[in-house]
C-alpha atoms as a PDB file:
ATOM      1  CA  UNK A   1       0.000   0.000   0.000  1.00  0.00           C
ATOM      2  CA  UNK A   2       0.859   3.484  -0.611  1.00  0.00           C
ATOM      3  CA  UNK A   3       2.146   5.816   2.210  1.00  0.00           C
ATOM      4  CA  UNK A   4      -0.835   8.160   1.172  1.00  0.00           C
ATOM      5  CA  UNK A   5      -3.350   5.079   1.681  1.00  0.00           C
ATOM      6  CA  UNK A   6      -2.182   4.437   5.278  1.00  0.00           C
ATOM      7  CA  UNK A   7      -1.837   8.024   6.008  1.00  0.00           C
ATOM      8  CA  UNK A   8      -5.632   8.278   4.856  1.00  0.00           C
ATOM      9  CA  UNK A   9      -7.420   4.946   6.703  1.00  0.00           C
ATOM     10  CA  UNK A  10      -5.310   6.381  10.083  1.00  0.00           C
ATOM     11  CA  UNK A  11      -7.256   9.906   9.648  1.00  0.00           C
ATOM     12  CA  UNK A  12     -10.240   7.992   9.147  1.00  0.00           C
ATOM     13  CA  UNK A  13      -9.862   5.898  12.217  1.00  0.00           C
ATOM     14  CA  UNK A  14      -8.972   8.890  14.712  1.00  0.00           C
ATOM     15  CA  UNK A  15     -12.135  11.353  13.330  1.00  0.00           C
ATOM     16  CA  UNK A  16     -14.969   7.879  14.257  1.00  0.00           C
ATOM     17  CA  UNK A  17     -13.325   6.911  17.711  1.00  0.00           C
ATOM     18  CA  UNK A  18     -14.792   8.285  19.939  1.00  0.00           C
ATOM     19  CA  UNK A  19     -12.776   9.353  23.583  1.00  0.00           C
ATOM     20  CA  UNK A  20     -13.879   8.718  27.171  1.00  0.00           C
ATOM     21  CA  UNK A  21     -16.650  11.213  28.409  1.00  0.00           C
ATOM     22  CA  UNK A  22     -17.167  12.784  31.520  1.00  0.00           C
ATOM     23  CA  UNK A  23     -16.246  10.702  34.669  1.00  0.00           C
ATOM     24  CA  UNK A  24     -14.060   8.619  32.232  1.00  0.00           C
ATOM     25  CA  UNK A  25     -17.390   7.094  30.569  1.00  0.00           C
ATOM     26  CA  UNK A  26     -17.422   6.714  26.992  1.00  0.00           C
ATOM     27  CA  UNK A  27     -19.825   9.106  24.993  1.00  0.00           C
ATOM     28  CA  UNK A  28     -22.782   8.050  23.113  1.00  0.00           C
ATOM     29  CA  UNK A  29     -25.614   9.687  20.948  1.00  0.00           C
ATOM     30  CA  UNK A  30     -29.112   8.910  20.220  1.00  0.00           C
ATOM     31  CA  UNK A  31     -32.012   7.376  22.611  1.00  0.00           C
ATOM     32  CA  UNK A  32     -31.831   4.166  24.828  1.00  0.00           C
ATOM     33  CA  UNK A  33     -34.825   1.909  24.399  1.00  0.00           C
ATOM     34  CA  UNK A  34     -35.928   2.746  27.751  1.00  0.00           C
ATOM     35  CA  UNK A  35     -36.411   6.361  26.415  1.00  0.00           C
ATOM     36  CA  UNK A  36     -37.709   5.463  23.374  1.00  0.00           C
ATOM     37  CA  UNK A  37     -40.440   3.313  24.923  1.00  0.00           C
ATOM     38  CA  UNK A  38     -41.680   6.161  27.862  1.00  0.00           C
ATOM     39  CA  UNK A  39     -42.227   8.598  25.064  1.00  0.00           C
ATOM     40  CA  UNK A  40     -44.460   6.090  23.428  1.00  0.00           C
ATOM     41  CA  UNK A  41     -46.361   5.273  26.364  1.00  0.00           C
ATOM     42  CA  UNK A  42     -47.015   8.905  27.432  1.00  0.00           C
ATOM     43  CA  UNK A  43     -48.024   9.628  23.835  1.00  0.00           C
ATOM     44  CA  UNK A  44     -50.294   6.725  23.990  1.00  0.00           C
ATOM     45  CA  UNK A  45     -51.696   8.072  26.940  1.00  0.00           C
ATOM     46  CA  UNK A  46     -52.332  11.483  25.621  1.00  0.00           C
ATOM     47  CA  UNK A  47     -54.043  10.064  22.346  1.00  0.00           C
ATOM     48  CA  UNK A  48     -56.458   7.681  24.256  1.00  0.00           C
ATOM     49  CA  UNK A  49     -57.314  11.157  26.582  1.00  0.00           C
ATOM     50  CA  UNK A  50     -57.676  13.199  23.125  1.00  0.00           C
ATOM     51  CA  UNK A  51     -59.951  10.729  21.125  1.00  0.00           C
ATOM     52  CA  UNK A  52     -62.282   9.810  24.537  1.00  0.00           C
ATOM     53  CA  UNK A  53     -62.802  13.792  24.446  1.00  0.00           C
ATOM     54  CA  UNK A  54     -63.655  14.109  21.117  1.00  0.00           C
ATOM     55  CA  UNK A  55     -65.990  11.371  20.657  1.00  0.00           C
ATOM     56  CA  UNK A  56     -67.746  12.946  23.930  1.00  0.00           C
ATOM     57  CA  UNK A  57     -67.759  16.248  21.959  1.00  0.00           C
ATOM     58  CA  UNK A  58     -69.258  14.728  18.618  1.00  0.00           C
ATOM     59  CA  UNK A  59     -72.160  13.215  20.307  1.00  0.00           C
ATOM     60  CA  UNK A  60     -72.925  16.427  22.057  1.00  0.00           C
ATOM     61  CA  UNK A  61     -72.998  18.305  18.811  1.00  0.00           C
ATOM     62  CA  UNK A  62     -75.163  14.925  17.400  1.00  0.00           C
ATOM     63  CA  UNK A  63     -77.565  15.918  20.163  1.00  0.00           C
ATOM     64  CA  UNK A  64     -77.684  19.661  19.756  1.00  0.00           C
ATOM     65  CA  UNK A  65     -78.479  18.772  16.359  1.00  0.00           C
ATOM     66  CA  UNK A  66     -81.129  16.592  16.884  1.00  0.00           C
ATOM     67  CA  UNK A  67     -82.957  19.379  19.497  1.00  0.00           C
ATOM     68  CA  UNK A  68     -82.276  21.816  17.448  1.00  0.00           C
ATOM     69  CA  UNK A  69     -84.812  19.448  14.606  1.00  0.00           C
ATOM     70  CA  UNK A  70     -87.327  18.651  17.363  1.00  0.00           C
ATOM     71  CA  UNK A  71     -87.166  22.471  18.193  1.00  0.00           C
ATOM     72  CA  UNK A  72     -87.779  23.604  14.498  1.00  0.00           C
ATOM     73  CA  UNK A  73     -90.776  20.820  14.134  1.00  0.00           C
ATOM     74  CA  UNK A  74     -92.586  21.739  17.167  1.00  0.00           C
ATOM     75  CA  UNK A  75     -92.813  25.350  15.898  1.00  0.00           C
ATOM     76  CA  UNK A  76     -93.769  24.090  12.498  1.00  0.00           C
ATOM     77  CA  UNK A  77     -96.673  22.380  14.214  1.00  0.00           C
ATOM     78  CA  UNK A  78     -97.424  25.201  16.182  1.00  0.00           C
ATOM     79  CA  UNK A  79     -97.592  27.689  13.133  1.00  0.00           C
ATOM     80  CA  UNK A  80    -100.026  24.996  10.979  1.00  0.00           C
ATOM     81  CA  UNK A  81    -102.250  24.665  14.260  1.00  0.00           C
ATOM     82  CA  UNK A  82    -102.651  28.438  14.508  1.00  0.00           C
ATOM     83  CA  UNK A  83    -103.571  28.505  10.251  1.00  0.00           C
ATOM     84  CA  UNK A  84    -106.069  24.973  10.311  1.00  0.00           C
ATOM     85  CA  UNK A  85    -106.630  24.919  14.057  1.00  0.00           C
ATOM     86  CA  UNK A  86    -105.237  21.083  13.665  1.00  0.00           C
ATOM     87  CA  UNK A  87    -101.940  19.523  14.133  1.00  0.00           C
ATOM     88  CA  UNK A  88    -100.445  17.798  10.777  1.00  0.00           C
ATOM     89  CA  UNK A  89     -98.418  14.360  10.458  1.00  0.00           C
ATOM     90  CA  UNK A  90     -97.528  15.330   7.533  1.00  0.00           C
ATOM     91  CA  UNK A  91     -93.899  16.916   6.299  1.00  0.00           C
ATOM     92  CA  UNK A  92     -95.416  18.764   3.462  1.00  0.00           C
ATOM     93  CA  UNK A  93     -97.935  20.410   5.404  1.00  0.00           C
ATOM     94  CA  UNK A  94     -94.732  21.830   8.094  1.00  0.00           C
ATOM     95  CA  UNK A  95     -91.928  22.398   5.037  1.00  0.00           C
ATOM     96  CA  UNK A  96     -93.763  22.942   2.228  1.00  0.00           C
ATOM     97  CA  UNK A  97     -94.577  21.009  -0.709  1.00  0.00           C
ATOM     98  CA  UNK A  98     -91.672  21.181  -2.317  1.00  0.00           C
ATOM     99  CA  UNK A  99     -89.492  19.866   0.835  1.00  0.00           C
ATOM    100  CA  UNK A 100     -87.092  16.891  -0.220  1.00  0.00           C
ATOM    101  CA  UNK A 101     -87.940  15.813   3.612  1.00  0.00           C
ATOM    102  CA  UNK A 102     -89.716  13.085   4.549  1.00  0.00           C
ATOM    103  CA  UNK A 103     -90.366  11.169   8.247  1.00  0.00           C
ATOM    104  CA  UNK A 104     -88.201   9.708   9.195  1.00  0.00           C
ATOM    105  CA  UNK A 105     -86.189  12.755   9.336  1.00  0.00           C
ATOM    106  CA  UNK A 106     -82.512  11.497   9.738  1.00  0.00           C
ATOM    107  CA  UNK A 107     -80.466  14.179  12.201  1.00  0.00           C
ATOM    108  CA  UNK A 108     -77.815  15.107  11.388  1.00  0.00           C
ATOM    109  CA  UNK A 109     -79.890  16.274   7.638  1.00  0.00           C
ATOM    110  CA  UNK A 110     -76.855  16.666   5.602  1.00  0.00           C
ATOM    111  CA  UNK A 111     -74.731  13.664   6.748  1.00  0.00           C
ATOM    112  CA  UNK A 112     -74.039  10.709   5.514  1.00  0.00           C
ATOM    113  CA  UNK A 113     -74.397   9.095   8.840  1.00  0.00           C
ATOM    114  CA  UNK A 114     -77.515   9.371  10.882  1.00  0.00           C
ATOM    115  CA  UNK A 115     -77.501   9.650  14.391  1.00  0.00           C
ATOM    116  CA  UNK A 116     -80.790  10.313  15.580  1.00  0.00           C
ATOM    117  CA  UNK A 117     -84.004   9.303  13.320  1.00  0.00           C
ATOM    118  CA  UNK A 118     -87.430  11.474  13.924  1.00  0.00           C
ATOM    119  CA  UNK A 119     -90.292   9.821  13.302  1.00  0.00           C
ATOM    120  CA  UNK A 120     -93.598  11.441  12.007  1.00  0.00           C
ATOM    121  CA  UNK A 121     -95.484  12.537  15.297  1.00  0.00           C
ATOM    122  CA  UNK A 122     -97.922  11.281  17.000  1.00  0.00           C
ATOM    123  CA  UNK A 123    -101.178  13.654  16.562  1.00  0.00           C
ATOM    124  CA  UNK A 124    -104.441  13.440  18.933  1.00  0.00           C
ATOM    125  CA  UNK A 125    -107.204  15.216  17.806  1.00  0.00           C
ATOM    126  CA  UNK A 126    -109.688  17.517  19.508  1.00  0.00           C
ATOM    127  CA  UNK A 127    -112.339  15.830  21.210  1.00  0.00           C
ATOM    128  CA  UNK A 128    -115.380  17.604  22.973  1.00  0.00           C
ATOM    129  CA  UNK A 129    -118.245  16.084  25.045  1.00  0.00           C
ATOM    130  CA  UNK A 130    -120.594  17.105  26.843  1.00  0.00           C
ATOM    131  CA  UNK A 131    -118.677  17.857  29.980  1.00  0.00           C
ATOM    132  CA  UNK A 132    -114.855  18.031  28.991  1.00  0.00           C
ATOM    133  CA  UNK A 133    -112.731  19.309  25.759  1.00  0.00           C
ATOM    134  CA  UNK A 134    -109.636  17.604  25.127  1.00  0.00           C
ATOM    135  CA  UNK A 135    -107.374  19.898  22.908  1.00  0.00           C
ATOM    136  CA  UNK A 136    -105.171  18.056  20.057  1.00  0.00           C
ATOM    137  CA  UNK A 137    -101.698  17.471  20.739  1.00  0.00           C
ATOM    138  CA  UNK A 138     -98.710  16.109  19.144  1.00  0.00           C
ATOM    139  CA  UNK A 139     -95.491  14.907  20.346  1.00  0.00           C
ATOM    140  CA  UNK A 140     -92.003  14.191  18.630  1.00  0.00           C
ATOM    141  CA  UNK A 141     -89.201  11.902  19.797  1.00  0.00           C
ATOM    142  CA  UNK A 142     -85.487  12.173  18.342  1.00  0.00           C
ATOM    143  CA  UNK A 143     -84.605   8.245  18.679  1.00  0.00           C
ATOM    144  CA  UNK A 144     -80.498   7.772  19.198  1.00  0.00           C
ATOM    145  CA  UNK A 145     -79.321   5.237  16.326  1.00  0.00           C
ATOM    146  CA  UNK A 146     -76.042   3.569  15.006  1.00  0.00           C
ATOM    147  CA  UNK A 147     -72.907   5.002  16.902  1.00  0.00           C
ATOM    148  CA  UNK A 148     -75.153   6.883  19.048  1.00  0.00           C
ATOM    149  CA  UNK A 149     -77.070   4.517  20.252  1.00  0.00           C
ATOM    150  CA  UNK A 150     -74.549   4.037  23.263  1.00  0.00           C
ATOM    151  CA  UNK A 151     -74.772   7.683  24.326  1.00  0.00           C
ATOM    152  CA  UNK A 152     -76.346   7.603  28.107  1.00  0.00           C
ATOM    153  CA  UNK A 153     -78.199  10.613  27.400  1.00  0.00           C
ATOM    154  CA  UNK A 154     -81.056   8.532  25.515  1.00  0.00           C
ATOM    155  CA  UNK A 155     -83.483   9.842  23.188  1.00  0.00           C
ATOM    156  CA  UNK A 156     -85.445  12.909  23.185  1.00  0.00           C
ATOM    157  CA  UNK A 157     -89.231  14.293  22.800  1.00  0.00           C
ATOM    158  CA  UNK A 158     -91.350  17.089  23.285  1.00  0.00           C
ATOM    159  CA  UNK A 159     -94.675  17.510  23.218  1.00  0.00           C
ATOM    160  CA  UNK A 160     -97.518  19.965  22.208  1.00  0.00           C
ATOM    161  CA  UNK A 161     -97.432  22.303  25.483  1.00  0.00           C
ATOM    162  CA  UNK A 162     -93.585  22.163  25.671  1.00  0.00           C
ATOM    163  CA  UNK A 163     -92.787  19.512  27.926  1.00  0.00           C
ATOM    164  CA  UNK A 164     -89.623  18.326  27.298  1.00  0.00           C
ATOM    165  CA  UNK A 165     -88.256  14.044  28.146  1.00  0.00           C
ATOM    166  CA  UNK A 166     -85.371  12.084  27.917  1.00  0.00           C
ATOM    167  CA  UNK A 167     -85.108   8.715  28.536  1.00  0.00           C
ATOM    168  CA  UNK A 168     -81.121   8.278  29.082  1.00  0.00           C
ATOM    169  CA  UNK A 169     -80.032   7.576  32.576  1.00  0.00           C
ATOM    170  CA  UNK A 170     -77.693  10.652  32.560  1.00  0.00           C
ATOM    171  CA  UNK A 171     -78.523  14.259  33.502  1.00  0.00           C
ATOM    172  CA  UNK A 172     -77.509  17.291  32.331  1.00  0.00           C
ATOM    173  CA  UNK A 173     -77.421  16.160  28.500  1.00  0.00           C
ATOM    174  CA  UNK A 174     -80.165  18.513  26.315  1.00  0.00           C
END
């Protein structure tokens, strides 16, 4: 070999060795498994935290949605009663007749995945006898489906003097 060779793999040899560090230990770089495996669990924590507060946070909207739809139809009903002094079951009558609508409503309306299904409501008619007059009513329930199904808060309804149910076991929900 050539004198320029050797003089060229010794250069090499001294600029990759690395020297004793501090307290005569020898220097390294990069992350010990140890490390590498605490980051992963923290950020594992951190993700199962993030997507149990988001899925909390997309069925509230899912709900708000589906009140805000109950909301809407009991003022629909309201407005037909006070023009035909009767409550309709029909979408037409409440939207207009040239509503793409039709019961079951699906909630969220422009979604491709329902989460709440309204069913045409339930009408009573006027009665009147001789002694007592029973006014007409209706009622609407907004029935949790698919992926919200497992919500605790249940489904919803209202009625035609404003009472407001749930059925879920939680409270604080609507």
């Amino acid at each position: 070999m050539s004198m320029y060779v050797k003089k060229l793999k010794s250069a090499r040899s001294r600029v990759f060795q690395r020297g004793p560090g501090p307290l005569g230990r020898v220097a390294s770089s990069g992350f010990t498994l140890i490390e590498v495996m605490i980051v992963v669990v923290v950020v594992g924590i951190l993700a199962a935290i993030a997507v149990g507060s988001y899925s909390k946070s997309v069925q509230k909207n899912n709900r708000s949605a589906a009140k805000t739809a109950l909301l809407d139809l009991a003022a629909r009903e309201e407005k037909y009663f006070s023009l035909n002094n009767a409550y309709s079951s029909t979408i037409t009558d409440l939207y207009g007749a040239s509503t793409p609508l039709t019961f079951p409503l699906s909630i969220p309306l422009n979604s491709s995945s329902t989460k709440y299904t309204i069913a045409a409501p339930t009408i009573g008619a006027a009665a009147t006898t001789a002694t007592t007059t029973t006014p007409a009513t209706f009622s609407f329930t907004a029935q949790a489906v698919n992926g919200q199904a497992s919500d605790a808060c249940g489904n919803y309804s209202i009625n035609s003097v404003g009472q407001q149910s749930v059925s879920g076991t939680a409270s604080g929900c609507w």
